[in-house]
Protein backbone atom coordinates (compact mmCIF):
# COMPACT_ATOMS: atom_id res chain seq x y z
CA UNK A 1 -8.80 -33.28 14.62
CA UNK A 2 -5.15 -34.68 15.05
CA UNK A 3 -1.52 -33.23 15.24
CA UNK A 4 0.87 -35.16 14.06
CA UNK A 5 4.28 -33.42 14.71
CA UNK A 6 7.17 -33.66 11.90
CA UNK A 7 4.66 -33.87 8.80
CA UNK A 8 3.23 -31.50 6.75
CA UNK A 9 -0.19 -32.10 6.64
CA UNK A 10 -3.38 -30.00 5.95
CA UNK A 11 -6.04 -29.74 8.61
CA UNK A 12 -9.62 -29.92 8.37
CA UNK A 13 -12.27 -27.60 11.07
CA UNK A 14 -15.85 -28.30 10.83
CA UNK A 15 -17.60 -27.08 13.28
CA UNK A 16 -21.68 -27.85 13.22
CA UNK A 17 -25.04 -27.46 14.49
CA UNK A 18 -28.59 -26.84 14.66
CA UNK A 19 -30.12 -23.45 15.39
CA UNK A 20 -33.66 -23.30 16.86
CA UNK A 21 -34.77 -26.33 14.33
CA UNK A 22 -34.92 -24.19 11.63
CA UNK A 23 -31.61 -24.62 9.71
CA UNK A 24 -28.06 -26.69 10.18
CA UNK A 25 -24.52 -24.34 9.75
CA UNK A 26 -21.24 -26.25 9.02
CA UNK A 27 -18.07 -23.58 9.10
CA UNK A 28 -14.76 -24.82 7.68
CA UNK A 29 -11.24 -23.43 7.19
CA UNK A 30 -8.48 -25.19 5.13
CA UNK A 31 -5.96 -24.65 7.76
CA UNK A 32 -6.86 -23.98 11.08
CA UNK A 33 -2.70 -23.00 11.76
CA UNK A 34 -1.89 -20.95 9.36
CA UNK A 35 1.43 -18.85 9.91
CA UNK A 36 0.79 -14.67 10.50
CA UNK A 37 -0.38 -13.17 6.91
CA UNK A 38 -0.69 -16.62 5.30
CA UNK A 39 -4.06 -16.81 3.28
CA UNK A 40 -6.43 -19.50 4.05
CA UNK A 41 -10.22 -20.18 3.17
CA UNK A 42 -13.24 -20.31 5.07
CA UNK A 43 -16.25 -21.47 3.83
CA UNK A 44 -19.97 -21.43 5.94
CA UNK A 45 -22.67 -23.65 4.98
CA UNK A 46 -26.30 -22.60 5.97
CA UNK A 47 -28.96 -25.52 5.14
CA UNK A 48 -32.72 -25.05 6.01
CA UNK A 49 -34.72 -27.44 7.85
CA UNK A 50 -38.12 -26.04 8.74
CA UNK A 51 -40.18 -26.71 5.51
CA UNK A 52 -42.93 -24.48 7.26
CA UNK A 53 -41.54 -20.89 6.75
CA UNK A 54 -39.69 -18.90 3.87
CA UNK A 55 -35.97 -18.67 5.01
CA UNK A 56 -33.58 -15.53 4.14
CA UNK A 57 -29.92 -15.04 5.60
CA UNK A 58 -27.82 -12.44 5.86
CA UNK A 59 -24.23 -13.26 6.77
CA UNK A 60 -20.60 -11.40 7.11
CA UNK A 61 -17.49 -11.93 9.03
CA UNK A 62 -16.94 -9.87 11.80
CA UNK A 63 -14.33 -6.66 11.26
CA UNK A 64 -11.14 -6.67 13.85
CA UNK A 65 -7.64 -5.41 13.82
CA UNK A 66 -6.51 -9.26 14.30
CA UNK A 67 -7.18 -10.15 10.70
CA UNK A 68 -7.94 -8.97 7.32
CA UNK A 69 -10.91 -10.83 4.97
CA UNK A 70 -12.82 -10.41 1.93
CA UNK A 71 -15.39 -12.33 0.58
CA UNK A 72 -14.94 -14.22 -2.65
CA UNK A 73 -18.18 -15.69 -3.70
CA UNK A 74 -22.05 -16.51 -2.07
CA UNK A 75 -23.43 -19.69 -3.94
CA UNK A 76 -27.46 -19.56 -3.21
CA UNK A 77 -29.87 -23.07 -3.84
CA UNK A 78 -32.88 -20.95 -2.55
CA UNK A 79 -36.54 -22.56 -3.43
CA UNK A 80 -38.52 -20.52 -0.75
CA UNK A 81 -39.03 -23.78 1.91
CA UNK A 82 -35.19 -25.60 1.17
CA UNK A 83 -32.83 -22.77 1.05
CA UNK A 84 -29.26 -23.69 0.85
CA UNK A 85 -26.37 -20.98 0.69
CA UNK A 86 -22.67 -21.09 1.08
CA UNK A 87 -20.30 -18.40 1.74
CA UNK A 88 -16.25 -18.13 1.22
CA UNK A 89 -13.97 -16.12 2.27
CA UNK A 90 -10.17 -15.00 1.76
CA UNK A 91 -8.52 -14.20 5.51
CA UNK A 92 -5.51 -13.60 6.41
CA UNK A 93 -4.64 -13.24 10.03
CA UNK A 94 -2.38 -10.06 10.89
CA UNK A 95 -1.41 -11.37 14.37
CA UNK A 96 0.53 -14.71 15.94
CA UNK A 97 -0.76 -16.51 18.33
CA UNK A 98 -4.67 -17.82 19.02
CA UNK A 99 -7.06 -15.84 17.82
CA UNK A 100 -11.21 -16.09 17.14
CA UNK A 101 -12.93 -15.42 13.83
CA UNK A 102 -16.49 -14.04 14.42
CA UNK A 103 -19.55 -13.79 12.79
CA UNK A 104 -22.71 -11.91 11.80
CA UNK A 105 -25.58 -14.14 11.17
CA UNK A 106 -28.99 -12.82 10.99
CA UNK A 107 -32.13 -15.39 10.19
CA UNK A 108 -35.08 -13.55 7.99
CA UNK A 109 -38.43 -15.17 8.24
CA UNK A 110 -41.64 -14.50 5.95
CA UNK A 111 -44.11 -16.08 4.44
CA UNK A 112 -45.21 -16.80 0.57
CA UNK A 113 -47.71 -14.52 0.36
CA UNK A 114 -45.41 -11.48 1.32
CA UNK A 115 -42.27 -13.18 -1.06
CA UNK A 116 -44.93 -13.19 -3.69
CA UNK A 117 -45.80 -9.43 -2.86
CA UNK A 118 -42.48 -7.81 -3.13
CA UNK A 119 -39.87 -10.01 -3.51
CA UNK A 120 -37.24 -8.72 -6.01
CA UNK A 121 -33.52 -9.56 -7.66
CA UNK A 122 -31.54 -12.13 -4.85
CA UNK A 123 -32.42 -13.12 -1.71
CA UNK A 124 -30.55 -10.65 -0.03
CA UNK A 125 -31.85 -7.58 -2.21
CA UNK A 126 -35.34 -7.08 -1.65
CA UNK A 127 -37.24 -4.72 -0.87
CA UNK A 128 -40.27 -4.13 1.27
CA UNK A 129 -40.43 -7.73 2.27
CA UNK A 130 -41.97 -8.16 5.62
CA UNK A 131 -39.64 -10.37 7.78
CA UNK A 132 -39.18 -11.30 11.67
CA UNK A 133 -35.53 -11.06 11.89
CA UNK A 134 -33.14 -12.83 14.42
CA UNK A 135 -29.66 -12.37 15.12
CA UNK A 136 -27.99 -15.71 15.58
CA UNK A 137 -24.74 -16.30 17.78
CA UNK A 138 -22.56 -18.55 16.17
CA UNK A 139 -19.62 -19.71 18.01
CA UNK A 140 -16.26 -18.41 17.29
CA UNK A 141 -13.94 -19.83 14.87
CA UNK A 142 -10.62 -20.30 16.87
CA UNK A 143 -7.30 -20.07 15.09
CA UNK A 144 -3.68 -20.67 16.43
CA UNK A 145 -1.58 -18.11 14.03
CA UNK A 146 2.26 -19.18 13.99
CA UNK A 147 4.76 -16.58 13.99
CA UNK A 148 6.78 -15.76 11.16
CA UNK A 149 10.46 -15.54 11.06
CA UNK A 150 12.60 -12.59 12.26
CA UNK A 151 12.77 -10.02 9.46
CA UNK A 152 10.32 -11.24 7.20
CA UNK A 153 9.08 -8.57 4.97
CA UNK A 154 6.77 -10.87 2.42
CA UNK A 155 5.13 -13.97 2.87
CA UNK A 156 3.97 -15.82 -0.20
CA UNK A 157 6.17 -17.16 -3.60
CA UNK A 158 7.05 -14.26 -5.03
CA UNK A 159 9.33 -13.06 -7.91
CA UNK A 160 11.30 -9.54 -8.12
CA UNK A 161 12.47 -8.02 -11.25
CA UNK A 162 14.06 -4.56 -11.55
CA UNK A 163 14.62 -1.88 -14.67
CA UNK A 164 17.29 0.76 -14.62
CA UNK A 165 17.01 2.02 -17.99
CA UNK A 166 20.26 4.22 -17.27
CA UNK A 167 22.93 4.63 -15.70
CA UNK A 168 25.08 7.90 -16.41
CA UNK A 169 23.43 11.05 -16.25
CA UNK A 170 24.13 14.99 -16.15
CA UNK A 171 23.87 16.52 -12.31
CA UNK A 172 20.72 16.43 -10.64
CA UNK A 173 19.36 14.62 -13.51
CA UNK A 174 16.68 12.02 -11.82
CA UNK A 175 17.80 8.33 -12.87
CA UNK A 176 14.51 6.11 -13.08
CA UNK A 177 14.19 3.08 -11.38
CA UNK A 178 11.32 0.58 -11.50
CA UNK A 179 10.70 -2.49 -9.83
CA UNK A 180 8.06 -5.23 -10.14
CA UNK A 181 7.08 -8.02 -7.32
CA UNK A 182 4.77 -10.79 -8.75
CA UNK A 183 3.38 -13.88 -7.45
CA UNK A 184 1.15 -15.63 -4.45
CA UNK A 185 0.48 -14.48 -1.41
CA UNK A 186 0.28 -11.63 1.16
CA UNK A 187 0.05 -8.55 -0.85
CA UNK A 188 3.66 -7.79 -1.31
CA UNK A 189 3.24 -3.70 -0.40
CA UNK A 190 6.54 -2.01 0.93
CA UNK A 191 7.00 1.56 2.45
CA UNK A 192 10.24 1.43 1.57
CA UNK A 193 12.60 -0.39 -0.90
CA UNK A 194 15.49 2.33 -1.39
CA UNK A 195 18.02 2.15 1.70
CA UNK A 196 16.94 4.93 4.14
CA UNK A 197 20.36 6.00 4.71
CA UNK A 198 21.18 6.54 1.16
CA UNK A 199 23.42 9.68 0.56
CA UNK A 200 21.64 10.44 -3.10
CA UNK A 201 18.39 12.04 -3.89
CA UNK A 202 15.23 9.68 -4.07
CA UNK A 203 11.77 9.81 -5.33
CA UNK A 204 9.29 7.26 -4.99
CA UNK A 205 5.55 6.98 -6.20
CA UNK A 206 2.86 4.92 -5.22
CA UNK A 207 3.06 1.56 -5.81
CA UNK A 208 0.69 0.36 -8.81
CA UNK A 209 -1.18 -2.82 -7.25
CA UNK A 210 -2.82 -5.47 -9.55
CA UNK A 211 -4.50 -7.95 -7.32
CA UNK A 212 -7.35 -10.90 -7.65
CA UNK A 213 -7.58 -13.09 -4.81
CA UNK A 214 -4.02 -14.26 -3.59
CA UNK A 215 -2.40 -13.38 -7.07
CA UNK A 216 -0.48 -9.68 -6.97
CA UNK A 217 1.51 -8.02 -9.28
CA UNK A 218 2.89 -4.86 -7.86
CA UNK A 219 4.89 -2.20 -9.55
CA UNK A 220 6.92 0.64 -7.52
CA UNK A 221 8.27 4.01 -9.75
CA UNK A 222 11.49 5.57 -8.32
CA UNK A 223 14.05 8.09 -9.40
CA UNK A 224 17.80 8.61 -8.18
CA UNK A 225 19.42 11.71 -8.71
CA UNK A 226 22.99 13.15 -7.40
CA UNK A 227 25.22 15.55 -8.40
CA UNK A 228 28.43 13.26 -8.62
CA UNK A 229 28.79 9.63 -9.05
CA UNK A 230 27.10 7.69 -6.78
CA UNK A 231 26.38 3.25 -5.81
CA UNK A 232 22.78 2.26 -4.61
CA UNK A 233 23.38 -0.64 -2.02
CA UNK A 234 22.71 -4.13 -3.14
CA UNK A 235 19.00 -4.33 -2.02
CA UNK A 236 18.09 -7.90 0.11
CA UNK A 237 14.24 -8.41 0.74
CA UNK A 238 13.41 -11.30 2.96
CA UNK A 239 10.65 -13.66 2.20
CA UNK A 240 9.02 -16.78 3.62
CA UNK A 241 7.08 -19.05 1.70
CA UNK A 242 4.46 -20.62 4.05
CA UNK A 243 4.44 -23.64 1.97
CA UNK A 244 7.18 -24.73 1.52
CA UNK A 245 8.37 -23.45 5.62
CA UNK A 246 11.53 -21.48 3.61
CA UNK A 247 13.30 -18.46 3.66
CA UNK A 248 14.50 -16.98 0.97
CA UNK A 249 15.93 -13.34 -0.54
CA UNK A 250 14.55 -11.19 -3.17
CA UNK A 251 17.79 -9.25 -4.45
CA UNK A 252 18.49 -6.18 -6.08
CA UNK A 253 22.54 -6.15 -6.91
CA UNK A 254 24.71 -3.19 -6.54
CA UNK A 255 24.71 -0.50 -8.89
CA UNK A 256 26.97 1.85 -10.22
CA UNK A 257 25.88 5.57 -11.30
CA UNK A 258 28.15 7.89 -13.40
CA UNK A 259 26.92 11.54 -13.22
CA UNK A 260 28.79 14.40 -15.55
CA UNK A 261 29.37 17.39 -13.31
CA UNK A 262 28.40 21.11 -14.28
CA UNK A 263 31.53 23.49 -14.33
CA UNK A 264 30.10 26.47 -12.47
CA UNK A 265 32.83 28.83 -13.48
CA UNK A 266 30.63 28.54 -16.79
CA UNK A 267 27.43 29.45 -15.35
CA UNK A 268 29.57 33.26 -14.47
CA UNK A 269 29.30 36.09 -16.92
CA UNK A 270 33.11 37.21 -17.68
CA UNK A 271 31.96 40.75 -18.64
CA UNK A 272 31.82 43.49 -15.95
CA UNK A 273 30.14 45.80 -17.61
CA UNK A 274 28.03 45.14 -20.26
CA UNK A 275 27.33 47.49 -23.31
CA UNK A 276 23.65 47.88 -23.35
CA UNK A 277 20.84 47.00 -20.94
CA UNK A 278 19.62 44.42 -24.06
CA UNK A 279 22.60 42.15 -23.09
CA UNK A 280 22.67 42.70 -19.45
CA UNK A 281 18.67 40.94 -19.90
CA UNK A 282 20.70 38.18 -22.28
CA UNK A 283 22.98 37.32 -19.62
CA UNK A 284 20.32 36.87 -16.95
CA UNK A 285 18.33 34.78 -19.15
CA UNK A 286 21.45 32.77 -19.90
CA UNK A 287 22.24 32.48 -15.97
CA UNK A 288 18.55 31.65 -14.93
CA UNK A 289 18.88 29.20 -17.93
CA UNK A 290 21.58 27.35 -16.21
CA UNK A 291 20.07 27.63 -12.68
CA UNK A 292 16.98 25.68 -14.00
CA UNK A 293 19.58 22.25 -15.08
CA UNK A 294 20.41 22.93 -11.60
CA UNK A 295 16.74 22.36 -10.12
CA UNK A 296 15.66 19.36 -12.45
CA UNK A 297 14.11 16.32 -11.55
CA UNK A 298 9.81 15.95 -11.17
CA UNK A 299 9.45 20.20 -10.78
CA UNK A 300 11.83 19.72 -7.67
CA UNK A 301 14.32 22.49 -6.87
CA UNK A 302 17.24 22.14 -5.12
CA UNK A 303 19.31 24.88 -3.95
CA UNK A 304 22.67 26.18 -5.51
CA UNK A 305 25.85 26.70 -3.35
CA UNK A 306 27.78 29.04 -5.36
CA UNK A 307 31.72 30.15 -3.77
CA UNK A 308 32.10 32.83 -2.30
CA UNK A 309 28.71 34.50 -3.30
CA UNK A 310 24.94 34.38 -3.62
CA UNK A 311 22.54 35.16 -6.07
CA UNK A 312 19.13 36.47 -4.66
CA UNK A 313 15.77 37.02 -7.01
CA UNK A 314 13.75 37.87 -3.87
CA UNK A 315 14.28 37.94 -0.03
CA UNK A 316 13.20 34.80 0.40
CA UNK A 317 12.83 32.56 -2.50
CA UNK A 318 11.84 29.61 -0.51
CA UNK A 319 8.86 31.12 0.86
CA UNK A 320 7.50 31.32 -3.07
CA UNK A 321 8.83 27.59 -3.79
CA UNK A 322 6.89 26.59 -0.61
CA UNK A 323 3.38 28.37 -1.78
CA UNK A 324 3.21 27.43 -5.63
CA UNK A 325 3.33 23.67 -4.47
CA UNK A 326 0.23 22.78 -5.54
CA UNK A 327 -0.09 19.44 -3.81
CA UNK A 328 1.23 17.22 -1.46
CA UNK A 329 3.80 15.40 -4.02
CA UNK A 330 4.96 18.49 -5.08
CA UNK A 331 6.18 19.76 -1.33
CA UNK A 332 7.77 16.36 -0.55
CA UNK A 333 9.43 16.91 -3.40
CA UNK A 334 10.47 20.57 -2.88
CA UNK A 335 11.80 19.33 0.81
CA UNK A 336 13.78 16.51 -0.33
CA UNK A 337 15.98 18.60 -2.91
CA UNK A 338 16.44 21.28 -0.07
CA UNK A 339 18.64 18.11 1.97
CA UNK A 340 18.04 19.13 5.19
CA UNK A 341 17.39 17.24 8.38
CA UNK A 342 15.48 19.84 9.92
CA UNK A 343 12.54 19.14 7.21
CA UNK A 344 12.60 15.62 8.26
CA UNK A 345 9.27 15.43 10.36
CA UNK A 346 7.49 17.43 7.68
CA UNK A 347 8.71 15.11 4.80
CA UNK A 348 7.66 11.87 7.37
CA UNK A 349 4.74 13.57 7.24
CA UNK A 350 3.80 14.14 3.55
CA UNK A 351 5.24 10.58 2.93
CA UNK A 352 2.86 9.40 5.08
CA UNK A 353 0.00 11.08 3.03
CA UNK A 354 1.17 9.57 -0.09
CA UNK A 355 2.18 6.18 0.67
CA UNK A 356 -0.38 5.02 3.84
CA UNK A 357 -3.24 6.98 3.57
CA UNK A 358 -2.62 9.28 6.40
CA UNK A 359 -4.58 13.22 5.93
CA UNK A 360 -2.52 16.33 5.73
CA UNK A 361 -3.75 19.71 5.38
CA UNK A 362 -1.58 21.01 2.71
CA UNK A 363 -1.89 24.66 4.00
CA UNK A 364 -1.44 24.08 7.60
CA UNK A 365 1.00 22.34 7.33
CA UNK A 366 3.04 24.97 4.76
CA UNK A 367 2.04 27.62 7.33
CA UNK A 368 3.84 25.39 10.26
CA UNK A 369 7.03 24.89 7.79
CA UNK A 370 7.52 28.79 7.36
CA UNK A 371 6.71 29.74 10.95
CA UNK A 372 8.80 27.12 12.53
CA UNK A 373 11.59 28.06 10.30
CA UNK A 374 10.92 31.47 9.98
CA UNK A 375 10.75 31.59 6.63
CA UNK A 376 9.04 35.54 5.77
């Protein structure tokens, strides 16, 4: 294997041998340099020898934090005393620097009569066939992972396209915002593509991920919402195409939101003292009428400032928002239209449970919201 510095070139690894005279392995990679999430193939190549026995394999790549696989195809040429099978897998390393890919081999041995006894389906699905099994230890395959440039939030040849179907909107009135990533590569997943220090109201959903092999087409759902006009930030995603050795931007330009603001002298009931009780009802249907424009937007509520005074249904109305959540969406939401910082770490936490996987116990963790804030 040769370096040859100032050229792009791809390499070749082939490492080989014989195992116990029974069978010959060959393991290659495309690229045995790949830069830090850049995919690359590896293909193993088992070949039996020993005419004298029935030969089975079963093969996988060893699991590890250091790298990421999956396996794309096994192609079997198995007549019971010449079996040939090859293996290939999608990798993609997850850290720089040199790093070993290992393996789980294990050699089955039988005999005809027992193959003809039970054998069933593949070579690797049977059942009840008697076989003397052997683990084999196959060298490591050793990979020097370059690092990727500072910054660099995809790696691949992607394409970004965004919707923003509008633009002006009443107050509180949630704005949606898609946007689509397509192309080669890493899997182009984001926790975050609004600005985190955005002074508006934001939603997100999880991302809708349409993936075969290194091909992804991923689509994120958002909402905006405000209660005056408002810009989002022109949006800049670095990427780096491992190709081509470039850096480039995936951009989102500036945008402009005009929201229509709610008069709340018009939400107030000018009479003092209404005729009947029929119409003192009418007027607090009219007023909770209004106060539900107020709390639009995905079954969020946000809170009313009114001057000078306060209009209370219960003694705490919070505490009821807080218990008819009926899922962890729902109580992100219900925290975000509060805008408070002191519901940060709960909302980091729910986030987490909806974008990354993490577990939250919806109840606990309501329980720990109205104790720590004394909410009764």
């Amino acid at each position: 294997m040769k370096n040859s510095l100032g050229k792009i070139i791809i390499l070749l690894l082939i490492i080989s041998n014989i195992y116990a005279e029974d069978f010959i392995y060959n393991i290659k990679v495309d690229n045995p340099t790949p830069y830090l999430k850049e995919p690359i193939i590896l293909t193993l190549e088992l070949n039996q020898t020993n005419p004298n026995i029935v030969l089975l394999f079963n093969f996988e790549l060893q699991k590890s934090h250091k790298y990421s696989f999956q396996r794309l195809n096994t192609i079997e040429e198995d007549t019971h005393h010449n079996a040939r099978v090859k293996y290939k897998y999608l990798i993609y390393p997850l850290e720089s620097g040199d790093i070993d890919i290992r393996f789980n081999l294990l050699k089955r041995v039988t005999n005809d009569s027992s193959v003809a006894y039970s054998f069933s389906g593949d070579r690797d699905n049977v059942k009840g066939l008697v076989t003397k099994d052997t683990k084999v230890i196959l060298p490591p395959l050793k990979l020097n992972i370059k690092p990727l440039p500072q910054n660099t939030l995809l790696v691949g040849d992607f394409k970004l396209t965004y919707s923003i179907k509008y633009h002006k909107a009443k107050a509180y009135e949630p704005l949606a915002f898609q946007v689509n990533i397509k192309g080669n590569g890493y899997p182009p997943i984001l926790n975050h593509i609004l600005p985190k220090d955005a002074n508006f109201t934001k939603f997100q959903e999880k991302p809708i991920i349409n993936s075969h092999i290194t091909k992804h087409n991923i689509k994120y759902s958002m909402a905006l919402s405000h209660s005056k006009d408002f810009d989002l930030k022109e949006i800049n995603i670095q990427a780096f195409n491992p190709k081509t050795q470039k850096i480039y931007q995936l951009k989102i330009p500036k945008q402009h939101f005009e929201i229509e603001q709610i008069d709340i002298k018009n939400l107030i009931d000018k009479t003092n003292s209404p005729k009947v009780l029929k119409q003192d009802f009418l007027w607090l249907y009219t007023l909770l009428s209004y106060i539900i424009i107020f709390i639009a937007g995905y079954i969020t509520a946000y809170t009313i400032k009114w001057e000078k005074k306060i209009i209370k249904v219960d003694n705490n109305p919070l505490k009821s928002k807080i218990e008819s959540c009926k899922d962890e969406k729902e109580l992100l939401q219900l925290l975000i239209s509060i805008n408070s910082k002191k519901y940060l770490p709960f909302i980091e936490e729910l986030e987490g449970n909806l974008y990354r996987g993490k577990r939250v116990d919806l109840k606990r963790l309501k329980n720990k919201i109205k104790l720590c804030y004394n909410i009764n």
